[in-house]
N, C-alpha and C. Protein backbone atom coordinates (compact mmCIF):
# COMPACT_ATOMS: atom_id res chain seq x y z
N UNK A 1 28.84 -1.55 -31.20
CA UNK A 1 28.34 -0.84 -30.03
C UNK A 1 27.43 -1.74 -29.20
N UNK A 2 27.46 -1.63 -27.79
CA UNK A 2 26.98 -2.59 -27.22
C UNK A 2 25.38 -2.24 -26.81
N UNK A 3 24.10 -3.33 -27.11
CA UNK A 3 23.14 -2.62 -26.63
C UNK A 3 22.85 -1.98 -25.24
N UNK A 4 21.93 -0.55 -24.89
CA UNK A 4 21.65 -0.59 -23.89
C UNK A 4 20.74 -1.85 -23.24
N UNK A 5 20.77 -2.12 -21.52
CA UNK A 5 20.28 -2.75 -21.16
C UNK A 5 18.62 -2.04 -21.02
N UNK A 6 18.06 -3.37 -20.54
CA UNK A 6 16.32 -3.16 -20.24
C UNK A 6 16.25 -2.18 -19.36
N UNK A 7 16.88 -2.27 -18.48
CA UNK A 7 16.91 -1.42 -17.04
C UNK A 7 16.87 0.24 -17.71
N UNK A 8 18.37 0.28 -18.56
CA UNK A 8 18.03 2.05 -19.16
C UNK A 8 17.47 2.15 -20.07
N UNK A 9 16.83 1.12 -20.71
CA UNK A 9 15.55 1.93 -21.74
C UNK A 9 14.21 2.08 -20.85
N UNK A 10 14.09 1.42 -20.05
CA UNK A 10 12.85 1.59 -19.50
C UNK A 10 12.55 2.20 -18.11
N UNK A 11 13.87 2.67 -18.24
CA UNK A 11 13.44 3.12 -16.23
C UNK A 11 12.82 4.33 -16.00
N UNK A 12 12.25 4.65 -16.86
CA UNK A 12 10.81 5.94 -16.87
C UNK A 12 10.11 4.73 -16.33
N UNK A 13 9.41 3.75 -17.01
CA UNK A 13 8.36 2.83 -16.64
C UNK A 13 8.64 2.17 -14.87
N UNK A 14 9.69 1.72 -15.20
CA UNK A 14 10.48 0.78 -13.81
C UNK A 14 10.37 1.95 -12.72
N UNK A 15 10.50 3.30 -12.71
CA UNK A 15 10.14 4.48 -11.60
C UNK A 15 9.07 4.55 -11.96
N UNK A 16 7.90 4.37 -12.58
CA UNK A 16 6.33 4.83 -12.37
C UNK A 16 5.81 4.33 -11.80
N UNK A 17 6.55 2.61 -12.22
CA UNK A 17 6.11 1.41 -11.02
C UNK A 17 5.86 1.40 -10.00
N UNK A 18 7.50 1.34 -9.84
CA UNK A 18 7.74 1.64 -8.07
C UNK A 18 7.11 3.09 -7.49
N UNK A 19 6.82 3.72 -8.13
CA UNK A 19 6.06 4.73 -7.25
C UNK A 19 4.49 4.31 -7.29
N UNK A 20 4.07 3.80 -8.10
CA UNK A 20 2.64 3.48 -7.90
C UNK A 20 2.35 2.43 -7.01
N UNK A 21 3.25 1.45 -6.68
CA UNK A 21 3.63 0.20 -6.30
C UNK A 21 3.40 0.91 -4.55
N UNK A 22 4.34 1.16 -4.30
CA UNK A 22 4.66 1.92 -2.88
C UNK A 22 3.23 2.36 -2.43
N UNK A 23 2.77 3.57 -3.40
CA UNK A 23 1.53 4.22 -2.56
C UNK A 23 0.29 3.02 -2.54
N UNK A 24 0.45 2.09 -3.94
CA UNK A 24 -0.76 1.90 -3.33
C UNK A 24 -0.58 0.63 -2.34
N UNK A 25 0.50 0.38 -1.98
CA UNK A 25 1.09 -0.22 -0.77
C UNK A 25 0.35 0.09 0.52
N UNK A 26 0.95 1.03 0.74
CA UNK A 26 0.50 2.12 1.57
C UNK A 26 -0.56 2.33 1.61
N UNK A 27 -1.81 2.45 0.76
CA UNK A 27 -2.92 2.99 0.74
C UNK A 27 -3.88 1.33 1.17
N UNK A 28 -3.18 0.39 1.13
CA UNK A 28 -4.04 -0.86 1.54
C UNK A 28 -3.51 -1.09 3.01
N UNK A 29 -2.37 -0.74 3.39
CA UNK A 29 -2.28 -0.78 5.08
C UNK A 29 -3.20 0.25 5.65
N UNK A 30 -3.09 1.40 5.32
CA UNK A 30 -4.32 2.24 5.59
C UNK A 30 -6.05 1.53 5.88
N UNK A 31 -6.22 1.41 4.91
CA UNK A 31 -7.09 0.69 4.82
C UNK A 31 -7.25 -0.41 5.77
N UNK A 32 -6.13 -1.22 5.89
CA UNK A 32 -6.64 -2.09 6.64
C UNK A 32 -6.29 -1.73 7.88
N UNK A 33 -5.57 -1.00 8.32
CA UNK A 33 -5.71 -0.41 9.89
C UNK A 33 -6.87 1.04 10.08
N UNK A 34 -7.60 0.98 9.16
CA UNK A 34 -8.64 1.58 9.69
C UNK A 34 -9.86 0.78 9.94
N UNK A 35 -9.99 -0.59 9.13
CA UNK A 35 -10.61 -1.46 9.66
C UNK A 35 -10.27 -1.97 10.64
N UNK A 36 -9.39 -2.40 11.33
CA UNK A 36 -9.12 -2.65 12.49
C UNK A 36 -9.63 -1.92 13.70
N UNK A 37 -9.31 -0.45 13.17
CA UNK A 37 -9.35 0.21 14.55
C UNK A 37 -10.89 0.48 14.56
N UNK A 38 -11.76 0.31 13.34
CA UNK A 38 -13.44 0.45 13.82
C UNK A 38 -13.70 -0.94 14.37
N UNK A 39 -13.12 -2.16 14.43
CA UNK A 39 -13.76 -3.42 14.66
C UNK A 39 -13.42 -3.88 16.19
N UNK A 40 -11.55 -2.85 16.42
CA UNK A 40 -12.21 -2.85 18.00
C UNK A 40 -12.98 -2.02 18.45
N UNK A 41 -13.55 -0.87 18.08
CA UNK A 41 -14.19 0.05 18.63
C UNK A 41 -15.31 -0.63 18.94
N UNK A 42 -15.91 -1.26 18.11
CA UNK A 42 -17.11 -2.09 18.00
C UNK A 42 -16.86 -3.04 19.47
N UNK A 43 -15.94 -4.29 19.38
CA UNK A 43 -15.51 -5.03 20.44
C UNK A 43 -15.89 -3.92 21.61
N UNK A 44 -15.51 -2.81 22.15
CA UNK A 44 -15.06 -2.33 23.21
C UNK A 44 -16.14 -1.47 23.45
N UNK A 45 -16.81 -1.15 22.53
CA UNK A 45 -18.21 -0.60 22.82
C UNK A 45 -19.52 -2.05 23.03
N UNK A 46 -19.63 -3.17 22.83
CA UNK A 46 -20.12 -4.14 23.00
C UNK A 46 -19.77 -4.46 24.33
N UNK A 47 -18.56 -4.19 24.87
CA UNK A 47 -17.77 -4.81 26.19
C UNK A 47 -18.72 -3.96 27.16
N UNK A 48 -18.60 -3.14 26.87
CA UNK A 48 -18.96 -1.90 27.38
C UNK A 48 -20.90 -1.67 28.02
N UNK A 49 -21.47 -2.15 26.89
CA UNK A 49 -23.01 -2.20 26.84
C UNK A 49 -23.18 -3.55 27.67
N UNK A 50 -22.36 -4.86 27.52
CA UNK A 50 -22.75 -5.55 28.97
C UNK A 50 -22.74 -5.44 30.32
C-alpha cells in the first residue's frame, strides 16, 4: 500500500497556516496604511499651520 503523502496527513496544519498566514497578512497592511494615513495628516496639517 502506498504511503499517504505530507500534503494529506497534514492539511489540518497546512489550512491553519494559510489562514493565519493571510490575516495576519492583512492585519500588517492595515497597520501600515494606517500609519500612513496619520503621517500625511500630520504633513498636511503642518502645510497648513505655515
Amino acid at each position: 500500500m502506498k504511503k499517504p503523502s505530507w500534503l494529506r496527513k497534514n492539511w489540518l496544519w497546512v489550512a491553519g497556516a494559510a489562514f493565519v498566514g493571510i490575516h495576519f497578512g492583512t492585519w500588517l497592511m492595515q497597520q501600515a496604511m494606517k500609519s500612513s494615513a496619520r503621517s500625511e495628516k500630520v504633513i498636511q496639517k503642518r502645510s497648513l499651520d505655515e
